[in-house]
C-alpha atoms as a PDB file:
ATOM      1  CA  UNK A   1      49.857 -29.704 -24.856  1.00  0.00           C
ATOM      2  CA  UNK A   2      50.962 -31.220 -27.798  1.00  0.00           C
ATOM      3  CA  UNK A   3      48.426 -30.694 -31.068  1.00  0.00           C
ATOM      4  CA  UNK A   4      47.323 -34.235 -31.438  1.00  0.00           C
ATOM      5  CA  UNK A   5      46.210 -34.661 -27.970  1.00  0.00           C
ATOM      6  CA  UNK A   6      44.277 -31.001 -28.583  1.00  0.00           C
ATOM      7  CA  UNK A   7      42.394 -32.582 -31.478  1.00  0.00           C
ATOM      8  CA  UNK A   8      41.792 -35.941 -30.060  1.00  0.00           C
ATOM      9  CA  UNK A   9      40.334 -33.218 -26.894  1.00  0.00           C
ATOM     10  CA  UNK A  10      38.325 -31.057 -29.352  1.00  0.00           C
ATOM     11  CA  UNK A  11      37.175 -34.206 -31.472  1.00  0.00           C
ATOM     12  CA  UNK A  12      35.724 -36.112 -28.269  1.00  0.00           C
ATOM     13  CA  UNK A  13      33.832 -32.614 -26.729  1.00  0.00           C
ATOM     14  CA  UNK A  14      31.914 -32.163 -30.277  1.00  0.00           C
ATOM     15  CA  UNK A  15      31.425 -35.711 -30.106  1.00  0.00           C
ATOM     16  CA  UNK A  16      29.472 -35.636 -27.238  1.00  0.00           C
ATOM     17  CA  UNK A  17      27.929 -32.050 -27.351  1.00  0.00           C
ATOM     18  CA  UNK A  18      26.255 -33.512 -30.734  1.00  0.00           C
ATOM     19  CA  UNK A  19      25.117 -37.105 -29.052  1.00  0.00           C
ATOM     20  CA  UNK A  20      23.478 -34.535 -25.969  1.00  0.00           C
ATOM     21  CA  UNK A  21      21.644 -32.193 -28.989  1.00  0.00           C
ATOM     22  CA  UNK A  22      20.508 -35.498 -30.259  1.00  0.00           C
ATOM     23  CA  UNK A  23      18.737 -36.737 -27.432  1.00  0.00           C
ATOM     24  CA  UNK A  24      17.251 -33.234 -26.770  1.00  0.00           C
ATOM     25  CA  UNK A  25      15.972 -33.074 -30.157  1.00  0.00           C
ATOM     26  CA  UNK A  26      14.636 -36.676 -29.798  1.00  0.00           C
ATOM     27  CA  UNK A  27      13.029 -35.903 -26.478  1.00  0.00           C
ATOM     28  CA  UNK A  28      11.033 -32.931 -28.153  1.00  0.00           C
ATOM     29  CA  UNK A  29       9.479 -34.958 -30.379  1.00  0.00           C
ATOM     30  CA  UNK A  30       8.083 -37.521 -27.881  1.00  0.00           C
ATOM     31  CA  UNK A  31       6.753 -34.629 -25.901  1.00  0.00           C
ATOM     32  CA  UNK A  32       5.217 -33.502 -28.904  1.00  0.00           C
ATOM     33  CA  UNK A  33       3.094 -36.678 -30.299  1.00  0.00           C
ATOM     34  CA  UNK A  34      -0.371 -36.554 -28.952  1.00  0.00           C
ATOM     35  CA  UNK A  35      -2.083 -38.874 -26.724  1.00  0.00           C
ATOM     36  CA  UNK A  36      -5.418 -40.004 -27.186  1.00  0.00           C
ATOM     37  CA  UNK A  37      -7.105 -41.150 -23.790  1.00  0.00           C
ATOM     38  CA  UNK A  38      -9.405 -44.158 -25.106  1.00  0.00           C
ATOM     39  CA  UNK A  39     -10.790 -45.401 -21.953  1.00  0.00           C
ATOM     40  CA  UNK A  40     -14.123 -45.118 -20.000  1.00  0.00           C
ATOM     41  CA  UNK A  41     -15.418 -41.576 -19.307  1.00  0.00           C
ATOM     42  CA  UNK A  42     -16.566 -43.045 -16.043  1.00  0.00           C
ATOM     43  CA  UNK A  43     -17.290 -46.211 -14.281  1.00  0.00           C
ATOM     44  CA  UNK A  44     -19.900 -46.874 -11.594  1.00  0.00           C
ATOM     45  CA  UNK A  45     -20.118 -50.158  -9.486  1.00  0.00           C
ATOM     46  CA  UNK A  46     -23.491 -51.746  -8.081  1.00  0.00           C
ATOM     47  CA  UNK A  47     -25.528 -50.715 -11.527  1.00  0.00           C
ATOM     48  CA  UNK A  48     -28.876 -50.388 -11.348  1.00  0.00           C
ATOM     49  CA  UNK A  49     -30.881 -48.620 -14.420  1.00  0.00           C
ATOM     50  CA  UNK A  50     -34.798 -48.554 -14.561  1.00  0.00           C
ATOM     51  CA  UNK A  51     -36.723 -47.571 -17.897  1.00  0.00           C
ATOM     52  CA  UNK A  52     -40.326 -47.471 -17.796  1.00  0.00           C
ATOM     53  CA  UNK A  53     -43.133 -46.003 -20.137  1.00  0.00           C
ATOM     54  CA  UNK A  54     -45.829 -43.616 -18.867  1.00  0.00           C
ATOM     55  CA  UNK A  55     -44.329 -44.532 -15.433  1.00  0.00           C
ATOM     56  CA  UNK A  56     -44.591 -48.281 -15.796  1.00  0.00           C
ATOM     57  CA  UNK A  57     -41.495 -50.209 -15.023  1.00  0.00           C
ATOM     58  CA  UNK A  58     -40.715 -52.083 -18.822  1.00  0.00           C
ATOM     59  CA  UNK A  59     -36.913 -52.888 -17.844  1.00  0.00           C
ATOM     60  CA  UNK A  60     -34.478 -53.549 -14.806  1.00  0.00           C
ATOM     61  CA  UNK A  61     -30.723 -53.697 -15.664  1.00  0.00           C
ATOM     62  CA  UNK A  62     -28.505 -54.792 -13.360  1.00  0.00           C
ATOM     63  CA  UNK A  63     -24.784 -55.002 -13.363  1.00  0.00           C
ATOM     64  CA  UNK A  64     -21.704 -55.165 -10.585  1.00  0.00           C
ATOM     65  CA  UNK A  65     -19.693 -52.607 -13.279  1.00  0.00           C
ATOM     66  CA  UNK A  66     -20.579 -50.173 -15.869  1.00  0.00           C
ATOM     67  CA  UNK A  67     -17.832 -48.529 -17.733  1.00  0.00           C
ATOM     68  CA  UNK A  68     -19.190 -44.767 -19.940  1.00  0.00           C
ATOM     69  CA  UNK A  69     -17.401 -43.652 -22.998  1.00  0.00           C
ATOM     70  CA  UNK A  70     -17.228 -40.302 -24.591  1.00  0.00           C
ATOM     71  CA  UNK A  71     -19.385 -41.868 -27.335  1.00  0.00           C
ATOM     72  CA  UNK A  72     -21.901 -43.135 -24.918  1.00  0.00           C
ATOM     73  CA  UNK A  73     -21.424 -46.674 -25.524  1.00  0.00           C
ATOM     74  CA  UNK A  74     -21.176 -48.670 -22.211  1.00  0.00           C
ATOM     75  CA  UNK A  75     -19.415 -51.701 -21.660  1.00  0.00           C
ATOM     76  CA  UNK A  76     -20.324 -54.204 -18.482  1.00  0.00           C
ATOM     77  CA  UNK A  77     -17.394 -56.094 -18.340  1.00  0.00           C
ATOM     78  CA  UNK A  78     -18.449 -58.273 -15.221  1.00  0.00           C
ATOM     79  CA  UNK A  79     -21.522 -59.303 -16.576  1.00  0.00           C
ATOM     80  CA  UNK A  80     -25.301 -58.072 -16.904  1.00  0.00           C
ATOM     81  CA  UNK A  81     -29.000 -58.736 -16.307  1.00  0.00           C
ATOM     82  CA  UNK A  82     -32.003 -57.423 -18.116  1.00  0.00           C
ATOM     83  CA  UNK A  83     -35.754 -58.298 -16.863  1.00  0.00           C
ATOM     84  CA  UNK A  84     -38.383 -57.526 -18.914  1.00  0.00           C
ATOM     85  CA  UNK A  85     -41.949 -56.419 -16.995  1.00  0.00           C
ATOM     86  CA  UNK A  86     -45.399 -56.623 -18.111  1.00  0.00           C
ATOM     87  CA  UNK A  87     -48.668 -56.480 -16.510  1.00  0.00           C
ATOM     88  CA  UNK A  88     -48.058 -52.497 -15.654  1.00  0.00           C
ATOM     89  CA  UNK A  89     -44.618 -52.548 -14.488  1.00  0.00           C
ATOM     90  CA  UNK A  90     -45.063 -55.434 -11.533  1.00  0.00           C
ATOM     91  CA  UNK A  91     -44.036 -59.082 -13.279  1.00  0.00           C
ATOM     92  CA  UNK A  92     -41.201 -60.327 -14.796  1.00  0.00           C
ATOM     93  CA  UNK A  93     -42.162 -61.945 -18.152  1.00  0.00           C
ATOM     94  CA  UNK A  94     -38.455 -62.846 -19.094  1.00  0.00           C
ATOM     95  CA  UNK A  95     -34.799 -62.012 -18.189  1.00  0.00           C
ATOM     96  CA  UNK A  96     -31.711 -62.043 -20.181  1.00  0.00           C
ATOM     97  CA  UNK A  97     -28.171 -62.233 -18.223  1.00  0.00           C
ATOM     98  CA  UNK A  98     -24.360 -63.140 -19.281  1.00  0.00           C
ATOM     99  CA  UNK A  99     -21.209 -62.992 -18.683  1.00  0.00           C
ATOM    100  CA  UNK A 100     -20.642 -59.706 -20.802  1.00  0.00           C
ATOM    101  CA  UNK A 101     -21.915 -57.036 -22.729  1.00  0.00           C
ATOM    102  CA  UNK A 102     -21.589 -53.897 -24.521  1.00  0.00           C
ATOM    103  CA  UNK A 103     -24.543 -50.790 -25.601  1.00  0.00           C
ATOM    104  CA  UNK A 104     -23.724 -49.355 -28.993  1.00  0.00           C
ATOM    105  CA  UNK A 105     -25.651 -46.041 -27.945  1.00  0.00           C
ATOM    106  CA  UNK A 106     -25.487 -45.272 -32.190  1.00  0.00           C
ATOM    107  CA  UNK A 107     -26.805 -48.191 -33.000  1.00  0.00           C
ATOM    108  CA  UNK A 108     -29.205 -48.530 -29.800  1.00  0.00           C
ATOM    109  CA  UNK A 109     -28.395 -52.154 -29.848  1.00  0.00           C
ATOM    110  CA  UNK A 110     -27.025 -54.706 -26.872  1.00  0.00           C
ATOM    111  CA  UNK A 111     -24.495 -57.189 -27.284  1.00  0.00           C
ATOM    112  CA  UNK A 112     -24.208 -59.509 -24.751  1.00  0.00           C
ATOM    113  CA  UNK A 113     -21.920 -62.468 -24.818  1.00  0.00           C
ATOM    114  CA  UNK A 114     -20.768 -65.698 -22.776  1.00  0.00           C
ATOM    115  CA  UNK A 115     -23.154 -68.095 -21.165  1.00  0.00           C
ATOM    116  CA  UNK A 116     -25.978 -65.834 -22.449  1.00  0.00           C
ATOM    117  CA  UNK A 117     -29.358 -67.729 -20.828  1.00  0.00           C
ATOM    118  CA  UNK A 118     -33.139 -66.357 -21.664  1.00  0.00           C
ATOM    119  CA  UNK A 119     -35.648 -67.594 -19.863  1.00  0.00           C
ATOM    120  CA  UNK A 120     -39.807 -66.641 -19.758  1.00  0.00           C
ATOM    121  CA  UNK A 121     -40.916 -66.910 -16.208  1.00  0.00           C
ATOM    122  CA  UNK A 122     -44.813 -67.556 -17.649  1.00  0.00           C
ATOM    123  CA  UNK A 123     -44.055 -69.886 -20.241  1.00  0.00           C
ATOM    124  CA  UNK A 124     -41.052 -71.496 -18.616  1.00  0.00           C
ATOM    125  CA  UNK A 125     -39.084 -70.958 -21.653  1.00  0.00           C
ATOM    126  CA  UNK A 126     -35.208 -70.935 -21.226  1.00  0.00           C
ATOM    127  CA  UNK A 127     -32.673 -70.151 -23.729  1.00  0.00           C
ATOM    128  CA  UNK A 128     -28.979 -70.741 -24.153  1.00  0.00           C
ATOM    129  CA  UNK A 129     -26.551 -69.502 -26.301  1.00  0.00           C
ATOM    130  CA  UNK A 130     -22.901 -67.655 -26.378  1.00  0.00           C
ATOM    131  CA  UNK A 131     -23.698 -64.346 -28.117  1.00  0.00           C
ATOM    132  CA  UNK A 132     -27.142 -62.094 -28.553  1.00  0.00           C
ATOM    133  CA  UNK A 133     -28.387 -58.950 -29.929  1.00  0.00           C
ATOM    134  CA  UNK A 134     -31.218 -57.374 -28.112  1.00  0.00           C
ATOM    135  CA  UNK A 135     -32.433 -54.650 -30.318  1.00  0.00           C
ATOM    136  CA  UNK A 136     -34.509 -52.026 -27.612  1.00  0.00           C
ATOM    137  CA  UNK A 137     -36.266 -49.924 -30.783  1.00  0.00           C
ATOM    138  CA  UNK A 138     -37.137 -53.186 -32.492  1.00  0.00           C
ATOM    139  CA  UNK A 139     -37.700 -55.277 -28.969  1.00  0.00           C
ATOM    140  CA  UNK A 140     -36.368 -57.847 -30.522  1.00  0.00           C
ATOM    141  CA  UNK A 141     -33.743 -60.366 -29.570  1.00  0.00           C
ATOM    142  CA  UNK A 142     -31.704 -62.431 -32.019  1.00  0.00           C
ATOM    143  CA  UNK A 143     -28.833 -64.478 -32.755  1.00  0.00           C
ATOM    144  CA  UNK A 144     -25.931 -64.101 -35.696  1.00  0.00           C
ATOM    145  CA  UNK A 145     -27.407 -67.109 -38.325  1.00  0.00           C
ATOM    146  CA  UNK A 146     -24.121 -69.300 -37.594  1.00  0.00           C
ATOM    147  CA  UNK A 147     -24.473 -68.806 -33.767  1.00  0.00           C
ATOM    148  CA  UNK A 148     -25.305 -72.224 -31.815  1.00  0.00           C
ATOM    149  CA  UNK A 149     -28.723 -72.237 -29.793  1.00  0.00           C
ATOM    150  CA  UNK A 150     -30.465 -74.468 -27.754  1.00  0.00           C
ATOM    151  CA  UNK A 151     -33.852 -73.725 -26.151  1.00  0.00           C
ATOM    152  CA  UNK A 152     -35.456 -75.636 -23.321  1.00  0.00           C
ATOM    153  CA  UNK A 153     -39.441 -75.362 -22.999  1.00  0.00           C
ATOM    154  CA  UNK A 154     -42.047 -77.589 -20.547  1.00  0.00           C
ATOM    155  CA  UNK A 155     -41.927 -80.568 -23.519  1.00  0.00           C
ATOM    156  CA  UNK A 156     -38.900 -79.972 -25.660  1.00  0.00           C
ATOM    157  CA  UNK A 157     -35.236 -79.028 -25.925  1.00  0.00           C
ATOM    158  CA  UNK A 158     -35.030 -77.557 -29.804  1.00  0.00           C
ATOM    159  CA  UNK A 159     -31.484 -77.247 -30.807  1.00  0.00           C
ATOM    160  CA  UNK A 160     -29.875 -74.941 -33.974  1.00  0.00           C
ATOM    161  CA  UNK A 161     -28.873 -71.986 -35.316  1.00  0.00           C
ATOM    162  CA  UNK A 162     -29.571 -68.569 -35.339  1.00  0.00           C
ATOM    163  CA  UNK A 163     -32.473 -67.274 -33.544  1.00  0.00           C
ATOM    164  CA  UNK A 164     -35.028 -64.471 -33.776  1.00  0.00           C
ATOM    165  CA  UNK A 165     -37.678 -63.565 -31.092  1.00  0.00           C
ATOM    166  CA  UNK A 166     -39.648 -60.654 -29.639  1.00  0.00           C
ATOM    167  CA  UNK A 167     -37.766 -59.563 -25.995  1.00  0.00           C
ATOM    168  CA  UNK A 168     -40.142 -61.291 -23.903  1.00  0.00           C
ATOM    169  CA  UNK A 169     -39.067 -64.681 -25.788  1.00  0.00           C
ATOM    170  CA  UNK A 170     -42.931 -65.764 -25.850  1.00  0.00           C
ATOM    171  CA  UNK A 171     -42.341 -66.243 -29.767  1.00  0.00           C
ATOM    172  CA  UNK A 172     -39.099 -66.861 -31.261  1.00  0.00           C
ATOM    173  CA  UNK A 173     -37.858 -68.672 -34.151  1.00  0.00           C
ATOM    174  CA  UNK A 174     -34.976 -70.425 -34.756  1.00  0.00           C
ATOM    175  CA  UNK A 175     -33.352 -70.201 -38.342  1.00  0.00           C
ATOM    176  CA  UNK A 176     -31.741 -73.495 -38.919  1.00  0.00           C
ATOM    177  CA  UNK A 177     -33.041 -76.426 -36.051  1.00  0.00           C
ATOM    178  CA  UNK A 178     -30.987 -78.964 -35.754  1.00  0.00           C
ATOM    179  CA  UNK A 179     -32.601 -81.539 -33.451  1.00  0.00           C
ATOM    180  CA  UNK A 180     -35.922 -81.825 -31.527  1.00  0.00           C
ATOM    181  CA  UNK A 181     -35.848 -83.940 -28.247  1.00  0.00           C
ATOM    182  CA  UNK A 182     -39.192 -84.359 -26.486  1.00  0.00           C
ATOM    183  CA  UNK A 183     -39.086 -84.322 -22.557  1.00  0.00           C
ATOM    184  CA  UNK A 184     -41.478 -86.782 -20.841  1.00  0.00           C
ATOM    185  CA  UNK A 185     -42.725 -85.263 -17.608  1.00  0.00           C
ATOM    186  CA  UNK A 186     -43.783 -88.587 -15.977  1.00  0.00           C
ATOM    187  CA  UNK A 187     -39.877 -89.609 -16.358  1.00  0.00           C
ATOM    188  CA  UNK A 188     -38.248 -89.120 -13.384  1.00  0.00           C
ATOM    189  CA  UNK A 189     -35.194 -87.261 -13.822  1.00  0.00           C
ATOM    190  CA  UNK A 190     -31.776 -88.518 -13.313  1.00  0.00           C
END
């Protein structure tokens, strides 16, 4: 075999013995970054979580999907709804539902978002916004100040923004009203 050809031989085999001990080395070092599962912990359909107080009923949730993180916060991705009891566990004073929401367990504080509706069943009080805090240590529910609010009672739809009130919405306030529209019951309605 003439020498060139030996060369050209020897020149193409270290060639691609280097290109394979390339792609090995590359291939360790994938294997070797780490991989940090941030997901749920677990995820139960059908949700249904009772708290009471010296075994009165104070709270139903209900949601069709609750997803557990290592943390402990739990998203409900598929919506949720919250009913508030009084009169020793057996009425519903006032629910909360929407579209989404998410428990900082650190923080012990709801967030629930999209098409968020409150409504008293004894004061016929409904509520209607796109994002709310419920606050379960302060029972307290409330708005961001800049957040859009409208509530409906028996003789007026109030309008504004931000909103404070205790979690059985029989007082609230809200922070900057925008319009006051008075409802007369011996109008039909259209």
């Amino acid at each position: 075999m003439p020498a060139q050809r030996v060369s050209w031989l020897l020149w193409g085999t270290l060639l691609i013995a280097g290109s394979s001990w390339s792609c090995q080395e590359k291939e360790a070092e994938v294997t070797k970054k780490k991989v940090v599962y941030t997901g749920p912990a677990a995820e139960t359909t059908n949700v249904l979580t009772l708290l009471s107080d010296s075994a009165k009923l104070q709270i139903r949730l209900t949601a069709p999907v609750e997803q557990t993180f290592e943390t402990g916060d739990q998203i409900y991705p598929k919506g949720v709804k919250v009913s508030f009891y009084g009169e020793g566990g057996r009425t519903v004073i006032n629910t909360l539902q929407g579209n989404y929401a998410k428990y900082d367990k650190a923080k012990n504080l709801y967030v629930v978002r999209g098409d968020v509706r409150v409504a008293n069943q004894i004061k016929q009080q409904k509520m209607n916004t796109e994002e709310l805090f419920y606050d379960r240590l302060k029972a307290i529910i409330y708005t961001k100040p800049a957040t859009f609010v409208r509530v409906e009672t028996q003789t007026e739809i109030l309008t504004g923004n931000g909103l404070t009130a205790n979690q059985d919405f029989s007082r609230y306030s809200i922070l900057k009203p925008t319009g006051v529209f008075t409802i007369n019951p011996e109008t039909p309605a259209q």
